[in-house]
PDB file of N, CA and C in Angstrom:
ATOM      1  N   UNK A   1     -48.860  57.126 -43.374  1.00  0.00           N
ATOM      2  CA  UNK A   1     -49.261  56.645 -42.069  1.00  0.00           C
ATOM      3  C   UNK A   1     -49.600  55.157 -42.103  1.00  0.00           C
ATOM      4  N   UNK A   2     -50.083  54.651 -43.463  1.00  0.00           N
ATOM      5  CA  UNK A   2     -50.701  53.482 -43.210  1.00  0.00           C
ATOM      6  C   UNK A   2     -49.348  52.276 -43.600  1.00  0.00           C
ATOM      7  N   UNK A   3     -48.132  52.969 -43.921  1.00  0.00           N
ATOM      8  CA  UNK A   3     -47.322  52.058 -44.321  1.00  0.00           C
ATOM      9  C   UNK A   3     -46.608  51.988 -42.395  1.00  0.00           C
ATOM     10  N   UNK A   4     -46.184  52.665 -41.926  1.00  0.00           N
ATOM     11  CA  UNK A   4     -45.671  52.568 -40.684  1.00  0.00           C
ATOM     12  C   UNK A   4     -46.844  51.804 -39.343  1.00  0.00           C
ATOM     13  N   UNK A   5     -47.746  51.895 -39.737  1.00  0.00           N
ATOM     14  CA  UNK A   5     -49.182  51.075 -38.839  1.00  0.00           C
ATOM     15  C   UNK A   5     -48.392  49.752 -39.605  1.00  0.00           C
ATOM     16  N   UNK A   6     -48.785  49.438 -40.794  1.00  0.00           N
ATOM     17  CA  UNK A   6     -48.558  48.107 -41.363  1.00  0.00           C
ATOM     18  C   UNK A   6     -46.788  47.576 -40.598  1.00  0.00           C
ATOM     19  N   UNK A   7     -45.971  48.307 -40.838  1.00  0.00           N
ATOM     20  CA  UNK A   7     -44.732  48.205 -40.197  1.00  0.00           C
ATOM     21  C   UNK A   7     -44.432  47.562 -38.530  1.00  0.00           C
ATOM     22  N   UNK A   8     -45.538  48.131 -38.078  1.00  0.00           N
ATOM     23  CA  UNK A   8     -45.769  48.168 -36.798  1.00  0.00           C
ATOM     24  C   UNK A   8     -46.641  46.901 -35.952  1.00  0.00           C
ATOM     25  N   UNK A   9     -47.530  46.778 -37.164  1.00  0.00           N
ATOM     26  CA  UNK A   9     -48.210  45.114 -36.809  1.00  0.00           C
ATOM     27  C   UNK A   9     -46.766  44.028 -36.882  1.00  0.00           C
ATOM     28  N   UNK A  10     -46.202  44.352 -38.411  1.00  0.00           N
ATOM     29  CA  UNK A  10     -45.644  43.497 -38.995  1.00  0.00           C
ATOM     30  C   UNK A  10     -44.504  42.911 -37.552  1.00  0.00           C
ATOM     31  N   UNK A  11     -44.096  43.689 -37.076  1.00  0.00           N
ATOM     32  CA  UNK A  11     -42.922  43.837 -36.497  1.00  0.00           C
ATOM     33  C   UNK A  11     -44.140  43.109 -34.608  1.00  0.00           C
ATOM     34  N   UNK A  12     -44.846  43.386 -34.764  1.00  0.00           N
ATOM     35  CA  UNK A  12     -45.711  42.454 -33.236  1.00  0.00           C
ATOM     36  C   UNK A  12     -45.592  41.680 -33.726  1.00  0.00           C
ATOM     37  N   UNK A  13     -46.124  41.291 -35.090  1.00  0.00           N
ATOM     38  CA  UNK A  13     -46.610  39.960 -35.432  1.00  0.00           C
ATOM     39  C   UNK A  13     -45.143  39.034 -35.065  1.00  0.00           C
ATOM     40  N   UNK A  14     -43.960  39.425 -35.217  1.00  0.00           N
ATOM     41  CA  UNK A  14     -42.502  38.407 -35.825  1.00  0.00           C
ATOM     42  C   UNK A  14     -42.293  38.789 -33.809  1.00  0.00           C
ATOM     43  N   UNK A  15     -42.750  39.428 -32.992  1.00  0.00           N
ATOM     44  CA  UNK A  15     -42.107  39.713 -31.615  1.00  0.00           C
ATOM     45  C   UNK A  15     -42.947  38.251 -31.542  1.00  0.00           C
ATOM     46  N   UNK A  16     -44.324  38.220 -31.507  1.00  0.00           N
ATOM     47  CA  UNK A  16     -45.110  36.657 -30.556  1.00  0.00           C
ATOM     48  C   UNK A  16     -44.557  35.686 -31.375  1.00  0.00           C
ATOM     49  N   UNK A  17     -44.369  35.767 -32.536  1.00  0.00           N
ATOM     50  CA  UNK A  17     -43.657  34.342 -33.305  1.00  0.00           C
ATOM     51  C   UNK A  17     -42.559  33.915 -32.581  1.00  0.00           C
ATOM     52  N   UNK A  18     -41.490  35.122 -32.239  1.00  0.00           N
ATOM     53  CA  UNK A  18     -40.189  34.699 -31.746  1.00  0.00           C
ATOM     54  C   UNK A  18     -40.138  34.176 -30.428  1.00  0.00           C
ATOM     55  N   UNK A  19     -41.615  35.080 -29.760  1.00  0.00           N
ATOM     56  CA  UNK A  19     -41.449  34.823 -27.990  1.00  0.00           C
ATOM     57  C   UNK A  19     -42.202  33.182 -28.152  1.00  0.00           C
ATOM     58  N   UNK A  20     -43.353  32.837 -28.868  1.00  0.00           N
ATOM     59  CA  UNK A  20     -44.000  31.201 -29.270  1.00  0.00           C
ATOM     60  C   UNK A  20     -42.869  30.379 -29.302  1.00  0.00           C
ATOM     61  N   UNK A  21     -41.695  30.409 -30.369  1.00  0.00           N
ATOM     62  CA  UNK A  21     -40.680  29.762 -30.837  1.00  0.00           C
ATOM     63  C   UNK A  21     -39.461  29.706 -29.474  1.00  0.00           C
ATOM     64  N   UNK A  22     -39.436  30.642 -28.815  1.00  0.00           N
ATOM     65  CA  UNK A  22     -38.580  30.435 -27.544  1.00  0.00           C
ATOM     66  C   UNK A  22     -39.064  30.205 -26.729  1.00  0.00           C
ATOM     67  N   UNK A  23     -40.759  30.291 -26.442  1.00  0.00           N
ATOM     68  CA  UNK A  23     -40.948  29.261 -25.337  1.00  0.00           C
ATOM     69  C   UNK A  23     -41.096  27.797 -25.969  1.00  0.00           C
ATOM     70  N   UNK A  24     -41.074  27.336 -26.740  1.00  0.00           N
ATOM     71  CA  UNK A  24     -41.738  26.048 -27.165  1.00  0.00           C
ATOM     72  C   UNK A  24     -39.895  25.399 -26.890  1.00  0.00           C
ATOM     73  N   UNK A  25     -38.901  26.359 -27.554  1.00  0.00           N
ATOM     74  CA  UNK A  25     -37.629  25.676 -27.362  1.00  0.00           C
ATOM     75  C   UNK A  25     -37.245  25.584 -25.748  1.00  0.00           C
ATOM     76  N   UNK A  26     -37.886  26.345 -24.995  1.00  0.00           N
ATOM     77  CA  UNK A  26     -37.475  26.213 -23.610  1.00  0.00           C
ATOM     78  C   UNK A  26     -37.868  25.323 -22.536  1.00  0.00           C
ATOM     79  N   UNK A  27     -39.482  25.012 -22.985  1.00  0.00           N
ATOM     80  CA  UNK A  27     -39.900  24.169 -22.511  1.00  0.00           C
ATOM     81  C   UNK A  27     -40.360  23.031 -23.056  1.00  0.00           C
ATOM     82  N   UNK A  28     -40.321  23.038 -24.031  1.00  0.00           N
ATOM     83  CA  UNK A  28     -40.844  21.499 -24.998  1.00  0.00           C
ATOM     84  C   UNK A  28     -42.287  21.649 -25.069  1.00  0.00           C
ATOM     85  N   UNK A  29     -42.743  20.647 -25.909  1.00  0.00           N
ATOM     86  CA  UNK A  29     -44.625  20.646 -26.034  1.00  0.00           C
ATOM     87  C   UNK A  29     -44.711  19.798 -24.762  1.00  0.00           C
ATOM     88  N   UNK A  30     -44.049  18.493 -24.348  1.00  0.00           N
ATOM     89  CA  UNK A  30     -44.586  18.181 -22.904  1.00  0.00           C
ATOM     90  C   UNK A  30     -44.366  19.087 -22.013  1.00  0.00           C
ATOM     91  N   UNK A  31     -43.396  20.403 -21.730  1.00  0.00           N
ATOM     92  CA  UNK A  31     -43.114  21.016 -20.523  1.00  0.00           C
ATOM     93  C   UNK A  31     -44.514  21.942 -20.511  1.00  0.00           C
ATOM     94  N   UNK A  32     -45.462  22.353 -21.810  1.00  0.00           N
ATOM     95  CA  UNK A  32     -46.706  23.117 -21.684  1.00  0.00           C
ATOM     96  C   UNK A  32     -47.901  21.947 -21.464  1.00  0.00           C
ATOM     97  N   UNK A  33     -47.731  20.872 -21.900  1.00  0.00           N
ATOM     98  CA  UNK A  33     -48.747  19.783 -21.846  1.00  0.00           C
ATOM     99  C   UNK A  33     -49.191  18.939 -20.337  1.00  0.00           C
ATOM    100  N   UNK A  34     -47.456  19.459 -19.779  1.00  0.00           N
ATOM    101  CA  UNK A  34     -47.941  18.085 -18.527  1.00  0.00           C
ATOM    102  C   UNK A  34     -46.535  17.378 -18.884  1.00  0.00           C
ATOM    103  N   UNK A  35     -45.918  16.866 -17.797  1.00  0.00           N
ATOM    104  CA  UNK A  35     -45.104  15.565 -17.791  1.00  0.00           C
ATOM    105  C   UNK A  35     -46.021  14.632 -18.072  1.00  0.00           C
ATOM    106  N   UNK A  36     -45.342  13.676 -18.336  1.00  0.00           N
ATOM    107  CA  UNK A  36     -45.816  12.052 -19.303  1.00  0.00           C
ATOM    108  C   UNK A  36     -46.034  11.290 -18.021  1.00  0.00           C
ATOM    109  N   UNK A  37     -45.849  11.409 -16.633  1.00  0.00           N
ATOM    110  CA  UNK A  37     -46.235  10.352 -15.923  1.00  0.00           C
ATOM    111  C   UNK A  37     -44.890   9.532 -15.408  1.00  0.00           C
ATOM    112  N   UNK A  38     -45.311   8.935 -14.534  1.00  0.00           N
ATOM    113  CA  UNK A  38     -44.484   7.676 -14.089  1.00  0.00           C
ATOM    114  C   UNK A  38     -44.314   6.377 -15.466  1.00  0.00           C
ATOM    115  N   UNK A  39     -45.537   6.597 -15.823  1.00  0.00           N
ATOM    116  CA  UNK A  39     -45.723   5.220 -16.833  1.00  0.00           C
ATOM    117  C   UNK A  39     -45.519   5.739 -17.873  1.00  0.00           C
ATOM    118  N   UNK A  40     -44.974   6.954 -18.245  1.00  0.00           N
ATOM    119  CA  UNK A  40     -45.099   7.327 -19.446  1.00  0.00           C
ATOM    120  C   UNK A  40     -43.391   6.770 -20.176  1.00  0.00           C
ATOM    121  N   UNK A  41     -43.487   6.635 -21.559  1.00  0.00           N
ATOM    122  CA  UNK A  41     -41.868   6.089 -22.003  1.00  0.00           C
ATOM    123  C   UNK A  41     -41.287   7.043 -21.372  1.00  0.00           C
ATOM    124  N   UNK A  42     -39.847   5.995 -21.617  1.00  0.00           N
ATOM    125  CA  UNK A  42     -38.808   7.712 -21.447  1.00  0.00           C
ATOM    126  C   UNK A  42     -37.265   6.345 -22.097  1.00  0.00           C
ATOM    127  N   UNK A  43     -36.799   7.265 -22.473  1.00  0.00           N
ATOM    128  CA  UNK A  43     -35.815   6.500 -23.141  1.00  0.00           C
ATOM    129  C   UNK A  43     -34.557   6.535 -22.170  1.00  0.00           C
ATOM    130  N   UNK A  44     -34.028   5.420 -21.938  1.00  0.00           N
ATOM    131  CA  UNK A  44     -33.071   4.515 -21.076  1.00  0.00           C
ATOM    132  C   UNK A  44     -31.512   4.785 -22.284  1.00  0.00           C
ATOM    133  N   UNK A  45     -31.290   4.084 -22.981  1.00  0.00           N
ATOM    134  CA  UNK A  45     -30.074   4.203 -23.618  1.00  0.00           C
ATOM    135  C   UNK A  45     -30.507   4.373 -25.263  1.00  0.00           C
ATOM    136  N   UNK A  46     -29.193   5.083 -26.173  1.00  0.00           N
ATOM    137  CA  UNK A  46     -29.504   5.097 -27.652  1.00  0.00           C
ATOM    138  C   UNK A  46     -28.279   4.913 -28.333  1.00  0.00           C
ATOM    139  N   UNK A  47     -27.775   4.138 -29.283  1.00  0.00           N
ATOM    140  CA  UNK A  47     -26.710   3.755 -29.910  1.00  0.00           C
ATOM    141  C   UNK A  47     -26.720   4.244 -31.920  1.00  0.00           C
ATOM    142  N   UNK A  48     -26.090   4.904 -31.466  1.00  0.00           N
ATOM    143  CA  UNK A  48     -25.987   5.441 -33.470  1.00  0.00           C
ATOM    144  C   UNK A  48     -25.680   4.646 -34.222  1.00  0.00           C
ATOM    145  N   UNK A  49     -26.210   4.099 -34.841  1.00  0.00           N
ATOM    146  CA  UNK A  49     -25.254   3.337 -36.162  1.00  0.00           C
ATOM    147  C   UNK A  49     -24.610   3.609 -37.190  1.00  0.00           C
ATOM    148  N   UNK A  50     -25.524   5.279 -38.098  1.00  0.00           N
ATOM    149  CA  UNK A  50     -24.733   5.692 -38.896  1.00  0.00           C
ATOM    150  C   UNK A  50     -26.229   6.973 -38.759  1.00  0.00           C
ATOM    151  N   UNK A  51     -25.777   7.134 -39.767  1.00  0.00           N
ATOM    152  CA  UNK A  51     -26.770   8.517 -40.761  1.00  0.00           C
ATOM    153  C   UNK A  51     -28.253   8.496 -40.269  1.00  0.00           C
ATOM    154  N   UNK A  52     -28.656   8.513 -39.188  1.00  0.00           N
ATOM    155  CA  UNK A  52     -30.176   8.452 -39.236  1.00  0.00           C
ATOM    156  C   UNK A  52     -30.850   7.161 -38.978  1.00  0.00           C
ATOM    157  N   UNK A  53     -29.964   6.479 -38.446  1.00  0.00           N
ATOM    158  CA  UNK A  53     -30.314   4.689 -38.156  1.00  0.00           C
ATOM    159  C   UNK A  53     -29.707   4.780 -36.416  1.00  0.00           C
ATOM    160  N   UNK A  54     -30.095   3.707 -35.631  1.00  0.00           N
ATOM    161  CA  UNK A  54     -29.741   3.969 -34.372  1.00  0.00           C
ATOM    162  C   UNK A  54     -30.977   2.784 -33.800  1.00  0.00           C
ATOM    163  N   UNK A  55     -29.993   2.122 -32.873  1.00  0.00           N
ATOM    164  CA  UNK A  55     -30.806   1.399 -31.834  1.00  0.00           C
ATOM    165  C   UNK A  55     -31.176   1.792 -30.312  1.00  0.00           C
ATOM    166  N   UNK A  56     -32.208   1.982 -29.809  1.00  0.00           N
ATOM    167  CA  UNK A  56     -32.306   2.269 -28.549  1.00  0.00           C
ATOM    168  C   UNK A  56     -33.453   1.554 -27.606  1.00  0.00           C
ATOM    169  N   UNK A  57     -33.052   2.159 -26.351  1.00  0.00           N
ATOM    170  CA  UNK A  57     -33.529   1.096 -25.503  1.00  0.00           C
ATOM    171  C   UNK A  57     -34.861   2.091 -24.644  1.00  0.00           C
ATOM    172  N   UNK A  58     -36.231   1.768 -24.391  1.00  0.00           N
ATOM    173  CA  UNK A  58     -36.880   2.495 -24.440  1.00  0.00           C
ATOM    174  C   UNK A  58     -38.000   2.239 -22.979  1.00  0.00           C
ATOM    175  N   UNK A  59     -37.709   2.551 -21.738  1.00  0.00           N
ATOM    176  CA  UNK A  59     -38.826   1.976 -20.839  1.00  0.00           C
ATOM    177  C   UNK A  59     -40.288   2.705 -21.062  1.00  0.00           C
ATOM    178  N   UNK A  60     -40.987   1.437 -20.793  1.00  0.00           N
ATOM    179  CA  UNK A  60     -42.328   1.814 -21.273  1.00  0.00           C
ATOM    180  C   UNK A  60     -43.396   0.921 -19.825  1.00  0.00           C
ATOM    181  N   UNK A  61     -43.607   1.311 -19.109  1.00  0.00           N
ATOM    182  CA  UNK A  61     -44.662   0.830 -18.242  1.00  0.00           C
ATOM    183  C   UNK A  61     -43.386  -0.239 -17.121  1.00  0.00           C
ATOM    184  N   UNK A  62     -44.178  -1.488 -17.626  1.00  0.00           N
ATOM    185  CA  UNK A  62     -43.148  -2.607 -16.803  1.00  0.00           C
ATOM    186  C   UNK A  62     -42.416  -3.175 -17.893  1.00  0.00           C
ATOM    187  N   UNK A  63     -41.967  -3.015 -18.957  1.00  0.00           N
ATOM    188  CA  UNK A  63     -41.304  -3.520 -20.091  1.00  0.00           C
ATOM    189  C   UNK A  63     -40.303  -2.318 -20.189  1.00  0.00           C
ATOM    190  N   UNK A  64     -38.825  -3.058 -21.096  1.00  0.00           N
ATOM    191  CA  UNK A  64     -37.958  -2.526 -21.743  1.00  0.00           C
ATOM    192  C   UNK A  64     -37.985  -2.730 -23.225  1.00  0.00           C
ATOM    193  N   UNK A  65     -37.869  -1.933 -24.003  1.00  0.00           N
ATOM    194  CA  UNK A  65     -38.054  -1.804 -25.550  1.00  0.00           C
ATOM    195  C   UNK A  65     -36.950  -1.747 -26.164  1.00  0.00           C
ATOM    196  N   UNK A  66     -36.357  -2.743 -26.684  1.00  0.00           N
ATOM    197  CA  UNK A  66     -35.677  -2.563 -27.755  1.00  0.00           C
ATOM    198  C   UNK A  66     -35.517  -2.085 -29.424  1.00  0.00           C
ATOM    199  N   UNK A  67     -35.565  -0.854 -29.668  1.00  0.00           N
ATOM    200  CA  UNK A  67     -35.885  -0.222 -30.958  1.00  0.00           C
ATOM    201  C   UNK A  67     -34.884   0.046 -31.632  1.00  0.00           C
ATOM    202  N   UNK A  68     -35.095  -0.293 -33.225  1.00  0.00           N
ATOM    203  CA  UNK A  68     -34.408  -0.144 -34.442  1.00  0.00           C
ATOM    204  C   UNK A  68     -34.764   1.097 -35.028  1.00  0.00           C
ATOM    205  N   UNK A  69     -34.361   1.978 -35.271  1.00  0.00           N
ATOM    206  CA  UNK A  69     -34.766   3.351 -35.321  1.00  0.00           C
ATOM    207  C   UNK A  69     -34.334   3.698 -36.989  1.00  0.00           C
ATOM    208  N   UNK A  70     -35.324   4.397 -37.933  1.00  0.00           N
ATOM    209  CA  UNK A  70     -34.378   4.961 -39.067  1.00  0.00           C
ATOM    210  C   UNK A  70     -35.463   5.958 -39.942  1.00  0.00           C
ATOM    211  N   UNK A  71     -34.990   6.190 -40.729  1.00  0.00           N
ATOM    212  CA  UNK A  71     -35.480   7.762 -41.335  1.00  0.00           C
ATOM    213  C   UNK A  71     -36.634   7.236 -41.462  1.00  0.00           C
ATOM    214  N   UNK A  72     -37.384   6.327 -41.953  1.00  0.00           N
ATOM    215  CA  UNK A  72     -38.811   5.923 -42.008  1.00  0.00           C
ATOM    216  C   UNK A  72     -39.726   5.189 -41.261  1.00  0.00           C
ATOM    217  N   UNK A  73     -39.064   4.445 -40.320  1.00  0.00           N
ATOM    218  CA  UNK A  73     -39.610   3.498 -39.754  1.00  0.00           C
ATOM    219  C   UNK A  73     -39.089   3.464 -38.424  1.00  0.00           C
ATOM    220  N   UNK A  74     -39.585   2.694 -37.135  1.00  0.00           N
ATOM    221  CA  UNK A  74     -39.270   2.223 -36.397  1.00  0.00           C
ATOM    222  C   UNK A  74     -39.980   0.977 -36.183  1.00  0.00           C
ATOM    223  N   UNK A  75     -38.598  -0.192 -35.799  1.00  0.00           N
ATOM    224  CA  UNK A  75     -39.214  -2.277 -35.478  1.00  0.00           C
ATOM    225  C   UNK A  75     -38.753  -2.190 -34.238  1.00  0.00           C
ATOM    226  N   UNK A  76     -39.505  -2.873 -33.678  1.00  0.00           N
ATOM    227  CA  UNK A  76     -39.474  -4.003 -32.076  1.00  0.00           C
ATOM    228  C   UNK A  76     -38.591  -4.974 -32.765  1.00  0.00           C
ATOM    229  N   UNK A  77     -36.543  -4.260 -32.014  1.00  0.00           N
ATOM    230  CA  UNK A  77     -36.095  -5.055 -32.139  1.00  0.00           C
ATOM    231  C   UNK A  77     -36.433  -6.806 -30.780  1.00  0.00           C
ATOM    232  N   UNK A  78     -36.500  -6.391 -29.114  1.00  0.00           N
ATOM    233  CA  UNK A  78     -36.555  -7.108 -28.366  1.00  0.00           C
ATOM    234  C   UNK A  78     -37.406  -6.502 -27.217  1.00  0.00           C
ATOM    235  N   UNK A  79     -38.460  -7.231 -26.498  1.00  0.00           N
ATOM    236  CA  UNK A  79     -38.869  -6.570 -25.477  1.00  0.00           C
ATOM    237  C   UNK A  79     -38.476  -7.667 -24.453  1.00  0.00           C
ATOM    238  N   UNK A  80     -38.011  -6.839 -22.993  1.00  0.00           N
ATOM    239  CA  UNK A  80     -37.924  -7.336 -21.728  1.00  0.00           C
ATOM    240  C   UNK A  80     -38.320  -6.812 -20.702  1.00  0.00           C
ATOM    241  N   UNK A  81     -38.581  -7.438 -19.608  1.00  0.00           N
ATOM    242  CA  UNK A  81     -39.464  -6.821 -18.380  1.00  0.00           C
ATOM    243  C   UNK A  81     -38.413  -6.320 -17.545  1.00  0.00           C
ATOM    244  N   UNK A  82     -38.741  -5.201 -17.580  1.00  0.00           N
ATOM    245  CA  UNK A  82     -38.351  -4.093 -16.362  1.00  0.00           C
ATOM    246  C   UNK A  82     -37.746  -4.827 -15.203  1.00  0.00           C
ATOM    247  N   UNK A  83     -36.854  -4.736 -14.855  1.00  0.00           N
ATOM    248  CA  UNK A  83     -37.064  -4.795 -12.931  1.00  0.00           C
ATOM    249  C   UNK A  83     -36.868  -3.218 -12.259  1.00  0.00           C
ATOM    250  N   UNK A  84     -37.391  -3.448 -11.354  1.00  0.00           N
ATOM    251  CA  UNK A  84     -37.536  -2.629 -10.851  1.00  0.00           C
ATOM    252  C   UNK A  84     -36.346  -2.030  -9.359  1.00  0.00           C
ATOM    253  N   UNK A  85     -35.770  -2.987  -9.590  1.00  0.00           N
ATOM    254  CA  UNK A  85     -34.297  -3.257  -8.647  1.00  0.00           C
ATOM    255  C   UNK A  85     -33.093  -2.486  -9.022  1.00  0.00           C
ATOM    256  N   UNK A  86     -33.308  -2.665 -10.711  1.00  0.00           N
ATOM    257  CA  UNK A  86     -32.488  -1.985 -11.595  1.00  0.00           C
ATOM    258  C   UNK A  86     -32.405  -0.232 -11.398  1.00  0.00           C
ATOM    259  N   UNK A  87     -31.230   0.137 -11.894  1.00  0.00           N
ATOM    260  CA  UNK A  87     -31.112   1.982 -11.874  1.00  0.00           C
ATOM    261  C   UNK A  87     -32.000   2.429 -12.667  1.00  0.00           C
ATOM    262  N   UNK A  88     -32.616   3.927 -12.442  1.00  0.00           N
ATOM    263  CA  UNK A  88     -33.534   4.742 -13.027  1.00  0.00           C
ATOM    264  C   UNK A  88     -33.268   4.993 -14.194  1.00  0.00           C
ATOM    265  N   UNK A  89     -34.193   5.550 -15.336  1.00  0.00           N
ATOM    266  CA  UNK A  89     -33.886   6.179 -16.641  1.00  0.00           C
ATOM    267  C   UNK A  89     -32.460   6.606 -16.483  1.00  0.00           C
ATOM    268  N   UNK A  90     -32.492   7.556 -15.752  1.00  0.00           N
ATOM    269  CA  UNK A  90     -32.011   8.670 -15.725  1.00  0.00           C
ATOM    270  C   UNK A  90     -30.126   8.114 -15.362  1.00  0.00           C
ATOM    271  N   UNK A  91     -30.029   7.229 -14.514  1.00  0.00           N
ATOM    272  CA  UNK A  91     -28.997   6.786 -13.973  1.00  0.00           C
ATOM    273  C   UNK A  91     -28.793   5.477 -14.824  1.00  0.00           C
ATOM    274  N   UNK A  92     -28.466   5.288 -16.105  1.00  0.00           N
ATOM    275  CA  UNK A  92     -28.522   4.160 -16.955  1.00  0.00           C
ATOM    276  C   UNK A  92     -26.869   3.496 -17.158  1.00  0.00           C
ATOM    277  N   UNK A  93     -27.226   2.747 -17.182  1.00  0.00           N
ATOM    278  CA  UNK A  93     -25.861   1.933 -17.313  1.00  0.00           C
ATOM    279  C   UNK A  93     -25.872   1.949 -19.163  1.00  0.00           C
ATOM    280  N   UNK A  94     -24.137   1.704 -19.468  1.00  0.00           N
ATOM    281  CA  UNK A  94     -24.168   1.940 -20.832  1.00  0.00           C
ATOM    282  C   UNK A  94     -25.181   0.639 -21.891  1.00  0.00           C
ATOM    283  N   UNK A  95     -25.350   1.443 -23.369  1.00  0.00           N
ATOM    284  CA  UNK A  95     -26.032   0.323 -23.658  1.00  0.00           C
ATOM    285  C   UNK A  95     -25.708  -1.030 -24.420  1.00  0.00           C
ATOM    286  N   UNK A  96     -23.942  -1.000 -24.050  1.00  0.00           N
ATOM    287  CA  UNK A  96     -23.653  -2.399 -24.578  1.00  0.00           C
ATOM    288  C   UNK A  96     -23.851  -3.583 -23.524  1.00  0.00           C
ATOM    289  N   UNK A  97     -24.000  -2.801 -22.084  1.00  0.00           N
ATOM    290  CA  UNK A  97     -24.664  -4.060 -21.124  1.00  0.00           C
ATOM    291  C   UNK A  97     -25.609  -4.216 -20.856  1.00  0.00           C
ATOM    292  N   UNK A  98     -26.478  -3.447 -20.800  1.00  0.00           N
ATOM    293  CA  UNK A  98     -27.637  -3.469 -21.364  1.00  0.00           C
ATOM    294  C   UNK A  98     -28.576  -4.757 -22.435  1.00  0.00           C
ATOM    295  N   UNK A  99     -27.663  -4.806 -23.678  1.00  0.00           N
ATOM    296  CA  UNK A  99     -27.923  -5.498 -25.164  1.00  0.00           C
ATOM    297  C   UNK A  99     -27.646  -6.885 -24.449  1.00  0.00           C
ATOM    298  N   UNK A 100     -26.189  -6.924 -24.138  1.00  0.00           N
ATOM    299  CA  UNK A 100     -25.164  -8.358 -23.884  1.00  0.00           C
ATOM    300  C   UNK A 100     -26.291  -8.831 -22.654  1.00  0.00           C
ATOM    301  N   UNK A 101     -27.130  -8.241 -21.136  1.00  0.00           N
ATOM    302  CA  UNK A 101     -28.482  -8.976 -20.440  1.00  0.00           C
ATOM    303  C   UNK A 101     -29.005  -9.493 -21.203  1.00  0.00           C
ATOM    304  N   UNK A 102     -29.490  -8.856 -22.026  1.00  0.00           N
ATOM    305  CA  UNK A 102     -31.029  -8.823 -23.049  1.00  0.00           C
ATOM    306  C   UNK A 102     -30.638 -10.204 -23.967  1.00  0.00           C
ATOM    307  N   UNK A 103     -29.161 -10.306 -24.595  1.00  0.00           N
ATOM    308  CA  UNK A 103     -29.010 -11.293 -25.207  1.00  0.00           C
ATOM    309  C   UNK A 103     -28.582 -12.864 -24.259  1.00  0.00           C
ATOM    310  N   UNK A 104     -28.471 -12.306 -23.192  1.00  0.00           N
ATOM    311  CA  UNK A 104     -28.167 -13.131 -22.200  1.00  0.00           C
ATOM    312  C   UNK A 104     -29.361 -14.334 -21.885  1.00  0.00           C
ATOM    313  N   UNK A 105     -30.312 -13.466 -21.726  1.00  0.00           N
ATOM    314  CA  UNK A 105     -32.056 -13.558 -21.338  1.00  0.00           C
ATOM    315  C   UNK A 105     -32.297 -14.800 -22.265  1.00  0.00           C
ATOM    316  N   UNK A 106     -32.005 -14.164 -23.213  1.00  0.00           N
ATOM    317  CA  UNK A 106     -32.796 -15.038 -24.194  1.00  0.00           C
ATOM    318  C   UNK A 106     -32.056 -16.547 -24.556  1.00  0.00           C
ATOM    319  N   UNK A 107     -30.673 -16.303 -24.261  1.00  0.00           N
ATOM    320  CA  UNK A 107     -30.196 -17.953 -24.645  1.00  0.00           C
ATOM    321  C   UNK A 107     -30.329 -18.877 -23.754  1.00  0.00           C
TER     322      UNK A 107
END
């Protein structure tokens, strides 16, 4: 009797693990936490470079973030100010025009 009780936890215990693990994949830790806000980042464009390296472009408040991304680290490649005239996250223009503004800006 006490091996089929034990059987019987065992087998709840792996049901809430699986139902934890499919809600967390369904909704993300922000979809249980709260959305991030208006001001919260949200990433605009991302460019691969190879294996785990990648540049992307990152809105954050009234600034645009330019990030160097890689297995250990992330650098502030360039920051620029937002306009607000410009398309949403969500509606992003690609990010080689994007870079070519940004390098524009600066010369």
């Amino acid at each position: 009797m006490t091996i089929l009780t034990t059987a019987g936890y065992l087998c709840l215990l792996l049901g809430v693990i699986y139902l934890a693990y499919y809600l967390m994949r369904r909704f993300g830790i922000q979809g249980m936490m709260g959305q991030a806000g208006a001001n919260g980042p949200h990433l605009v464009s991302r460019l691969m470079l190879g294996n785990r390296q990648s540049v992307a472009v990152v809105r954050y408040k009234d600034k645009e973030l330019i990030l160097g991304v890689t297995e250990d680290r992330i650098n502030l490649l360039a920051e620029d100010e937002a306009d607000d005239s410009e398309e949403t996250p969500v509606q992003t223009k690609n990010f080689a025009s994007f870079l070519k503004r940004s390098t524009d800006d600066e010369a």
